[in-house]
Protein backbone atom coordinates (compact mmCIF):
# COMPACT_ATOMS: atom_id res chain seq x y z
CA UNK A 1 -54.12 92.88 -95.72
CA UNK A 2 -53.51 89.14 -96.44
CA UNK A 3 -55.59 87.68 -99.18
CA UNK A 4 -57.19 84.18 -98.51
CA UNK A 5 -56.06 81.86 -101.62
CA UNK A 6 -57.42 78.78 -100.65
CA UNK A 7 -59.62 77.32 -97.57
CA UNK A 8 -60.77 73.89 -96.51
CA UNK A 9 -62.96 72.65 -93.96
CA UNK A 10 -61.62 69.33 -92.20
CA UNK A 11 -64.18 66.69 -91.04
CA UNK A 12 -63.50 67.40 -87.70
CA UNK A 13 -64.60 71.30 -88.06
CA UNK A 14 -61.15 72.85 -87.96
CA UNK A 15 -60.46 74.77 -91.01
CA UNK A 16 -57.13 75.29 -92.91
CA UNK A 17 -56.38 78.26 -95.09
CA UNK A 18 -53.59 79.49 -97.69
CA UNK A 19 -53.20 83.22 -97.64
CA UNK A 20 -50.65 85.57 -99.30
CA UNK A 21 -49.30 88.18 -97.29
CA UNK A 22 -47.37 89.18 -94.26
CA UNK A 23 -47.67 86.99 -91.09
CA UNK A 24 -46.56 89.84 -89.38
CA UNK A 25 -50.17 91.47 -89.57
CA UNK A 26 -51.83 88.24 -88.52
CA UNK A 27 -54.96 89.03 -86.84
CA UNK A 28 -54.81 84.93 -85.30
CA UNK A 29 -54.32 84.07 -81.30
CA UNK A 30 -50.64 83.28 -82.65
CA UNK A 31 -48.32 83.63 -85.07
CA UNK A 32 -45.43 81.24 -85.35
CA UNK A 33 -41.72 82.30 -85.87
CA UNK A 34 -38.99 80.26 -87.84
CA UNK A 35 -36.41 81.08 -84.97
CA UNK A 36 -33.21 79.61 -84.12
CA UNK A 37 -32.52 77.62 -80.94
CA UNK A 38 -31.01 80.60 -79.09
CA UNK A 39 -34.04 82.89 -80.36
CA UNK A 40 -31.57 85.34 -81.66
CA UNK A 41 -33.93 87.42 -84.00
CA UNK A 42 -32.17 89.13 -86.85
CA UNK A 43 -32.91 87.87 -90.07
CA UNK A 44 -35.97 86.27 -92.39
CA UNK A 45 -39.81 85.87 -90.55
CA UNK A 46 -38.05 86.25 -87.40
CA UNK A 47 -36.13 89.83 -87.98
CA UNK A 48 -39.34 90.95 -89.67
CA UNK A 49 -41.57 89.92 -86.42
CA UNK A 50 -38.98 91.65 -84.18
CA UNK A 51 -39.10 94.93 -86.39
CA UNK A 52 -43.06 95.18 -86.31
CA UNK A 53 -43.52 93.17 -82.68
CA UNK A 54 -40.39 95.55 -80.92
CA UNK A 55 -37.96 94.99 -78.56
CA UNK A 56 -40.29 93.18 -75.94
CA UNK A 57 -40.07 89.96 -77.87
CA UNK A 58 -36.29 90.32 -78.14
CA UNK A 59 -36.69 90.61 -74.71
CA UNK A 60 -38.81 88.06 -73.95
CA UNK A 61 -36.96 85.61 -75.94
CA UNK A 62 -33.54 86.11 -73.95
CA UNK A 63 -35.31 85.39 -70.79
CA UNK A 64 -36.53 81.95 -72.15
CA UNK A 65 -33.22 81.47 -72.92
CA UNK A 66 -31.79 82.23 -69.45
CA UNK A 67 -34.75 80.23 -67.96
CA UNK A 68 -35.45 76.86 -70.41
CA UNK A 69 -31.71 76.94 -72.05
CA UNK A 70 -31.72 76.59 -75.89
CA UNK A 71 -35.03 75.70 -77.88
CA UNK A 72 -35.39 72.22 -79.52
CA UNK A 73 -37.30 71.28 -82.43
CA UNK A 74 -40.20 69.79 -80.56
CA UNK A 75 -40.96 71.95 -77.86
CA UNK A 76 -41.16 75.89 -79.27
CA UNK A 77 -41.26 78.71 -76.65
CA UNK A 78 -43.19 81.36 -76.99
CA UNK A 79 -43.66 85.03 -75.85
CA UNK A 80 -46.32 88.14 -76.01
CA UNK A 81 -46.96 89.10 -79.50
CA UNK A 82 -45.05 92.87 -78.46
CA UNK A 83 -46.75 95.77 -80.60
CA UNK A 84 -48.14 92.74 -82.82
CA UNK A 85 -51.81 92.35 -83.75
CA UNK A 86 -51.30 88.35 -82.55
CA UNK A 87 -51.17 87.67 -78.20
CA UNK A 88 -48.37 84.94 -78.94
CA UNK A 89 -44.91 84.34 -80.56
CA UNK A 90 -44.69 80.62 -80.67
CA UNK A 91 -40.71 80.35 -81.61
CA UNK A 92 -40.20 77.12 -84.05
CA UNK A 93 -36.86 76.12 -84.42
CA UNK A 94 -37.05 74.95 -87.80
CA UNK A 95 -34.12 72.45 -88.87
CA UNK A 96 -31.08 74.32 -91.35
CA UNK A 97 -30.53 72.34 -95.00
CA UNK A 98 -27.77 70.17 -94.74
CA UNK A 99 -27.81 68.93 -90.91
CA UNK A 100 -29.45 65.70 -91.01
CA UNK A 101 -32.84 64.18 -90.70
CA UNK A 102 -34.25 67.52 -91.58
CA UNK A 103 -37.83 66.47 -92.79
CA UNK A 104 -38.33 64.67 -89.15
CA UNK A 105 -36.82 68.22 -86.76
CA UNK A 106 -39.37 69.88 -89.32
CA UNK A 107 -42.13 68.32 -88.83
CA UNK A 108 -41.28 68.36 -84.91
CA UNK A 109 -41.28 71.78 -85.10
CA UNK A 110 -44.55 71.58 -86.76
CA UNK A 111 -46.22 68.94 -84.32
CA UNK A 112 -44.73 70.95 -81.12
CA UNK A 113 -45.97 74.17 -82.30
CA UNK A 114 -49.44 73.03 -82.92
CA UNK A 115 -49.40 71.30 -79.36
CA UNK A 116 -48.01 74.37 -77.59
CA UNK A 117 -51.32 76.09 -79.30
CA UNK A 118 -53.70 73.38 -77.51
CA UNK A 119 -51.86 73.64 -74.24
CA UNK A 120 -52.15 77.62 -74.86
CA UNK A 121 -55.97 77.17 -75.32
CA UNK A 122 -55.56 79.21 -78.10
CA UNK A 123 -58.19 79.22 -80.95
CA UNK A 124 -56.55 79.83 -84.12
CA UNK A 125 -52.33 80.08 -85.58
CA UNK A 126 -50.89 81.59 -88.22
CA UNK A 127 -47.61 79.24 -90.00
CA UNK A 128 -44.78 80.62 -92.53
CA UNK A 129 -43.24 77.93 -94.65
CA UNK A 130 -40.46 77.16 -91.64
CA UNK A 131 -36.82 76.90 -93.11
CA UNK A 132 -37.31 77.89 -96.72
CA UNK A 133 -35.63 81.10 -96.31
CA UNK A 134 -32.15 81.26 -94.93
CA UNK A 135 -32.10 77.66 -93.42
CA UNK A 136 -32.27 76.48 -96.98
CA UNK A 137 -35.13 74.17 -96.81
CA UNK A 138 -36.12 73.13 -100.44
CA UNK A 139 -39.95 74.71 -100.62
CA UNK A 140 -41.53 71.94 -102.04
CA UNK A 141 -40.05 69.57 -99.78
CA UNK A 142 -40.83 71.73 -96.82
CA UNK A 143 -44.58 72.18 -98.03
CA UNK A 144 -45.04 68.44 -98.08
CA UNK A 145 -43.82 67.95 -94.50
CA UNK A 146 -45.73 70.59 -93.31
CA UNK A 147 -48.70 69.45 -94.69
CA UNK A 148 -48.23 66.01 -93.59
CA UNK A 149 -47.74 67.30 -89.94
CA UNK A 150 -51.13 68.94 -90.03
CA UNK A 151 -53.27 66.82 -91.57
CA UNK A 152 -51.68 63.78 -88.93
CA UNK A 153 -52.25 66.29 -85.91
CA UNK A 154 -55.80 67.00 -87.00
CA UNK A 155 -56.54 63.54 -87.16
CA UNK A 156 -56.76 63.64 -83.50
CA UNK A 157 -59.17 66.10 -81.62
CA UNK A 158 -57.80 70.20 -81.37
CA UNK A 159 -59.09 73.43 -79.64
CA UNK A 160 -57.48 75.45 -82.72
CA UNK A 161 -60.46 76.34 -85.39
CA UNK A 162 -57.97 77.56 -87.86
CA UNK A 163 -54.88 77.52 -89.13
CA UNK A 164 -53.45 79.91 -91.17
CA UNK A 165 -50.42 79.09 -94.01
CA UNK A 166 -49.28 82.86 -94.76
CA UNK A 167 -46.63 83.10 -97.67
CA UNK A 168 -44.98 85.50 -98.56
CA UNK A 169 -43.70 84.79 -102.66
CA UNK A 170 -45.11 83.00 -105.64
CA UNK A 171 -42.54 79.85 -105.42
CA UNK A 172 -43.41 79.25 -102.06
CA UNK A 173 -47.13 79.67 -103.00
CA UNK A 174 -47.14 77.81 -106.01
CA UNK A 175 -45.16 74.68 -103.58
CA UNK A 176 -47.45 75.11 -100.74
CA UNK A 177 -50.10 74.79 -103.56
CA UNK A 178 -49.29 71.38 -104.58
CA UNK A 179 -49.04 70.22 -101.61
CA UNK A 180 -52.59 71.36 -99.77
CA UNK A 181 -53.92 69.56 -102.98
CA UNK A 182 -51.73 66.25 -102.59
CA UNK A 183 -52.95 66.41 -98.64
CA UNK A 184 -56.49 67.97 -98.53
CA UNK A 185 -58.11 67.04 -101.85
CA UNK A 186 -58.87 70.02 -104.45
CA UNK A 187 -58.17 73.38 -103.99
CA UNK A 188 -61.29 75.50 -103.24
């Protein structure tokens, strides 16, 4: 089980949590996956939600591939959650360290994910720290875009009641940290 770290309650009623665990048991509407544009699933978040979600994401991936073409940074695709607690994949393409303008494809990926949720009508979303792993993205860095995505999307009115930040390890926790209190005042 994932254990809540920290939790704040925006003025306009949605609430935002840090938890520790594995996003792949997620009890949310959706969980989103750091994928790559061709939502080839092998490796970091995304091998671990293939392993415990099964070959019908895999599955349903490819066919969003074959139907959409490859997945940009601001417009995710998603697919059934498989053998997952979570109804929905929403595949982020998160931006690799080292391409360019990285901070703006990651907070696209951000942005588009959260909007995908609203057009889902889908109450709540669970996040990893997107492109920390084996894209390279510096945590810290990556922690302050993110949060600066979701504060600036929840300025505006949402369906989703919560979102989730799941991490997995203490230097992504202890980035992720800094930044909820730099963005949402103290931690609680």
């Amino acid at each position: 089980m994932n254990s809540l770290l920290h939790e704040t309650i925006l003025p306009t009623g949605q609430t935002l949590q840090i938890a520790q665990g594995d996003i792949t048991t997620e009890t949310t509407d959706a969980i989103v996956n750091a994928a790559n544009a061709h939502l080839q699933h092998g490796a970091g978040v995304a091998g671990a939600i293939l392993r415990r979600g099964g070959p019908t994401i895999q599955r349903e991936s490819d066919v969003w591939i074959q139907t959409h073409g490859p997945v940009s940074h601001s417009a995710p695709a998603w697919t059934s959650g498989g053998n997952l607690v979570c109804r929905i994949v929403i595949h982020a393409v998160g931006p690799v360290w080292g391409d360019g303008d990285e901070d703006a494809k990651l907070a696209a990926a951000v942005s588009g994910s959260l909007h995908l949720a609203d057009e889902l009508k889908l109450g709540s979303i669970a996040f990893p720290a997107i492109s920390t792993g084996i894209f390279g993205f510096p945590k810290e860095r990556a922690a302050g875009v993110m949060s600066s995505s979701i504060r600036e999307y929840f300025d505006k009115p949402s369906g989703l009641g919560l979102l989730r930040l799941v991490l997995y390890d203490t230097a992504t926790i202890t980035a992720f940290e800094k930044a909820w209190y730099d963005h949402f005042g103290p931690k609680r």
